[in-house]
Protein backbone atom coordinates (compact mmCIF):
# COMPACT_ATOMS: atom_id res chain seq x y z
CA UNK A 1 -48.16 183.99 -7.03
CA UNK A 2 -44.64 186.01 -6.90
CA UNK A 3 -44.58 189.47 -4.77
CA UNK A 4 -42.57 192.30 -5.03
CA UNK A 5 -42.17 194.22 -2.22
CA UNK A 6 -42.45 197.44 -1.79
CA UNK A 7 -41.02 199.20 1.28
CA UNK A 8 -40.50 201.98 0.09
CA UNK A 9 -44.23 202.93 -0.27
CA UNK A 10 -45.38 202.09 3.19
CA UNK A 11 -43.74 205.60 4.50
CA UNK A 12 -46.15 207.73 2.10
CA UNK A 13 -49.19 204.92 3.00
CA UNK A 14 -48.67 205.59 6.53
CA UNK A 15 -48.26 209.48 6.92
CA UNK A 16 -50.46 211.03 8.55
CA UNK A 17 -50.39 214.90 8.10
CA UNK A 18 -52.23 217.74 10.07
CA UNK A 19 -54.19 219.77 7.45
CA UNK A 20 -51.56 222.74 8.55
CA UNK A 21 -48.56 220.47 7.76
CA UNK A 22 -46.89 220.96 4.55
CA UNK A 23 -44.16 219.16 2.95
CA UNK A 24 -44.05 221.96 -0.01
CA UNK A 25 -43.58 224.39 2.36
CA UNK A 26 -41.30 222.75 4.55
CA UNK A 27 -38.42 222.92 1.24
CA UNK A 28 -39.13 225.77 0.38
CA UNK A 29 -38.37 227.04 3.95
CA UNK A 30 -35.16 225.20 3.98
CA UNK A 31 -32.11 226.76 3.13
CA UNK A 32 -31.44 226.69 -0.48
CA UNK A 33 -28.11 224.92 0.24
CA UNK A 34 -30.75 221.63 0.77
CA UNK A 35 -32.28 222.21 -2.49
CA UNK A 36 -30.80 218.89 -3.72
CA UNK A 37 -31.30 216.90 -0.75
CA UNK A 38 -35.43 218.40 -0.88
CA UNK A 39 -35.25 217.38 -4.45
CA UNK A 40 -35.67 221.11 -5.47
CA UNK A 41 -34.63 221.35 -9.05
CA UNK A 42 -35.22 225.03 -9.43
CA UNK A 43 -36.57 228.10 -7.49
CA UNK A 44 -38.28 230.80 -9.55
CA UNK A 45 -39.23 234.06 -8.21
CA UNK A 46 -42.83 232.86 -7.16
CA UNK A 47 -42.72 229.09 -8.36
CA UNK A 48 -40.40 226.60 -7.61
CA UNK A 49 -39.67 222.81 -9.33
CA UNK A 50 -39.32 219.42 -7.39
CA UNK A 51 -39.34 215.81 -8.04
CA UNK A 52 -41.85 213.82 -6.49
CA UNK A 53 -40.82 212.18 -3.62
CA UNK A 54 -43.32 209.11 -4.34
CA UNK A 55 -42.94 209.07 -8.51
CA UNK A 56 -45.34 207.58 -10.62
CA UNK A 57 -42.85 206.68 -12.95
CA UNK A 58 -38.83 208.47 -13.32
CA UNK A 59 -38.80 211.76 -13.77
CA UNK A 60 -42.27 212.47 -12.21
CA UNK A 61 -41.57 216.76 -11.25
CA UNK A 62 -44.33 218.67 -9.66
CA UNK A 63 -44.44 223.01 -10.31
CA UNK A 64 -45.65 224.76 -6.75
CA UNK A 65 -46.12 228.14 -5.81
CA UNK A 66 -43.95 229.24 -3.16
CA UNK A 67 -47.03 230.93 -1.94
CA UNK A 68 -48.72 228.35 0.37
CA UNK A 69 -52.47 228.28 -1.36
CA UNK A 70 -54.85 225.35 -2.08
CA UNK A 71 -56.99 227.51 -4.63
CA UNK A 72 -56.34 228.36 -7.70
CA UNK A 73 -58.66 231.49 -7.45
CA UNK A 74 -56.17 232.78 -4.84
CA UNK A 75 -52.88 232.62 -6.85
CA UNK A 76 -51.40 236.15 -7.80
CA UNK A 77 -51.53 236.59 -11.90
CA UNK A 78 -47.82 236.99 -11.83
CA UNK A 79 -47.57 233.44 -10.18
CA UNK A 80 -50.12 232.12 -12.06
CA UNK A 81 -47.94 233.47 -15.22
CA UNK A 82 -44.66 231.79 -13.77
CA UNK A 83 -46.18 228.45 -12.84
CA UNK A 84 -47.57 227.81 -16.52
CA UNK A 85 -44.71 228.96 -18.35
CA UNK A 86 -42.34 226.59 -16.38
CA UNK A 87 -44.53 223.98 -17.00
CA UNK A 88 -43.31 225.05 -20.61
CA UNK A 89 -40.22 224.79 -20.07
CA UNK A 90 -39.80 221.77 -17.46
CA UNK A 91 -41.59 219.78 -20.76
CA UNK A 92 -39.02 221.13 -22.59
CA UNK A 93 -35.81 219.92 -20.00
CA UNK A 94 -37.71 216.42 -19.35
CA UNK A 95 -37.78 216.04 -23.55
CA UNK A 96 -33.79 216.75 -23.05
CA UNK A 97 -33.11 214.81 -20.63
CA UNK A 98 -35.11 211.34 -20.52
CA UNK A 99 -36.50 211.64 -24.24
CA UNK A 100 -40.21 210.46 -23.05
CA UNK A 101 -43.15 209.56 -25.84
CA UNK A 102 -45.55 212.00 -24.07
CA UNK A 103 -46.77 213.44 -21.39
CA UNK A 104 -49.79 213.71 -18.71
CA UNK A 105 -50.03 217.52 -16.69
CA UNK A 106 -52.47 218.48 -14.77
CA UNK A 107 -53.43 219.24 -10.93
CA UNK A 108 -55.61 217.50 -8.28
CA UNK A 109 -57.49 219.85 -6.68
CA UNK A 110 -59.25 218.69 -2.92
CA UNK A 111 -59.05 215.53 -1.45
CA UNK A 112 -61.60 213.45 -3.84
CA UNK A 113 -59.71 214.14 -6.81
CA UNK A 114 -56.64 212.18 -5.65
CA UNK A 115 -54.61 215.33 -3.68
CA UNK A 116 -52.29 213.56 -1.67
CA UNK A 117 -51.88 217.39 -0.49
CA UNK A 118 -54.98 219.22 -0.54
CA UNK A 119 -53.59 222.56 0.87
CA UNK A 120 -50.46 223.21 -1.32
CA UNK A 121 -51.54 223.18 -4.87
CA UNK A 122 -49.04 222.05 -7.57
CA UNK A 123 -48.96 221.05 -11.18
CA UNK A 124 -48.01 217.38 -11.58
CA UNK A 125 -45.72 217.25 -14.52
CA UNK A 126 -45.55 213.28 -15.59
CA UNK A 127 -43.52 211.63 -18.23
CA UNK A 128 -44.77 208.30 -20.27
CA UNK A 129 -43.55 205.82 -22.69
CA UNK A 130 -44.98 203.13 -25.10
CA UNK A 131 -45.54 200.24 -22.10
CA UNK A 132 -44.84 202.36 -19.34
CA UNK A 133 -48.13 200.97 -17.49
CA UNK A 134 -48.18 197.57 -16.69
CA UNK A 135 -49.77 194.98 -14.55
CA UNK A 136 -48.07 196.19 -11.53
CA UNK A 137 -50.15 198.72 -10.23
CA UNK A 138 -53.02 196.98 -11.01
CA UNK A 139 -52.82 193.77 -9.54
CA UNK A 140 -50.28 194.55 -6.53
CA UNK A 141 -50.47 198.57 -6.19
CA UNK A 142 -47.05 198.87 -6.68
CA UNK A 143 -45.05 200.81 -9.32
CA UNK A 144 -41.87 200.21 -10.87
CA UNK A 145 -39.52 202.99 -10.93
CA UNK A 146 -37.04 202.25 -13.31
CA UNK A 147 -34.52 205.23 -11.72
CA UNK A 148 -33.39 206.27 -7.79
CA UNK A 149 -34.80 210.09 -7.47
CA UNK A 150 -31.28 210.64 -6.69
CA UNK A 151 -30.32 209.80 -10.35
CA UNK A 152 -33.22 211.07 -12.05
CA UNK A 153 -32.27 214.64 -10.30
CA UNK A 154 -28.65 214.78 -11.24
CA UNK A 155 -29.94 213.81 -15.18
CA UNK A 156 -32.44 216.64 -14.84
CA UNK A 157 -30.13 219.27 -13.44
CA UNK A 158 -27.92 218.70 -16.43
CA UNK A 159 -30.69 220.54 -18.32
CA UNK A 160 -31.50 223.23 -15.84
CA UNK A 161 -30.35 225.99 -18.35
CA UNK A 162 -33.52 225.28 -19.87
CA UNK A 163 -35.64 226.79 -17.14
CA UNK A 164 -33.68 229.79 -17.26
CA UNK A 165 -34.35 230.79 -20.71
């Protein structure tokens, strides 16, 4: 049997995260001069847009409030609003920009549904292709990532005039 490894991977496997630690809010409290570097591809008024540091696949973006809330019940309409329409229009720059077949959306909300962070809610934003899933996850919990995050971020921000519309 061949293995691939992974090394990658082990960093997010092995965090381990007080409930009052937050990687959302710890770019969003960086100075915006880091917003590449945190992966930040846009801040919005309430709402901002980042790639996911552990991608299911290229091009993997997540939507947060800047707010720091786990419940949806708690967001301010106006946030709310923001997050939903950039969702919108982050569809719109990934269809630009990396041409995908489809897409899944959707949050995990509290620990059993798969949050990695249960305190910061977000909006995963996930591309897919014909074949994208393969054996790999499967049978060796691994992904491929056919793109560095670096990469995938400076093909995105060539689009970022779509977020502004």
């Amino acid at each position: 049997m061949k293995k691939i490894w992974a090394p990658w991977r082990i960093e997010y496997i092995k965090q381990t995260r007080a409930d009052d630690e937050c990687f959302i809010c710890e770019v969003i409290n960086d100075d915006p001069i880091n917003d590449k570097k945190n992966l930040i591809l846009h801040r919005g008024k309430n709402v901002i847009i980042l790639l996911n540091l552990y991608p299911y696949i290229a091009g993997h973006l997540m939507i947060a409030p800047i707010e720091h809330t786990a419940d949806l019940k708690d967001l301010p309409l106006e946030t709310s609003s923001e997050m939903w329409n950039l969702t919108t229009k982050t569809v719109e720059l990934l269809k630009a920009a990396i041409r995908p077949e489809g897409f899944n959306i959707g949050l995990n909300l509290g620990k059993v549904s798969g949050a990695g962070l249960k305190t910061h809610l977000h909006i995963h934003i996930v591309p897919r292709w014909s074949g994208d899933t393969n054996f790999m996850p499967i049978l060796s919990d691994t992904r491929v990532i056919s793109q560095e995050l670096s990469e995938t971020y400076n093909e995105l921000e060539k689009f970022k005039e779509i977020l502004e519309k």
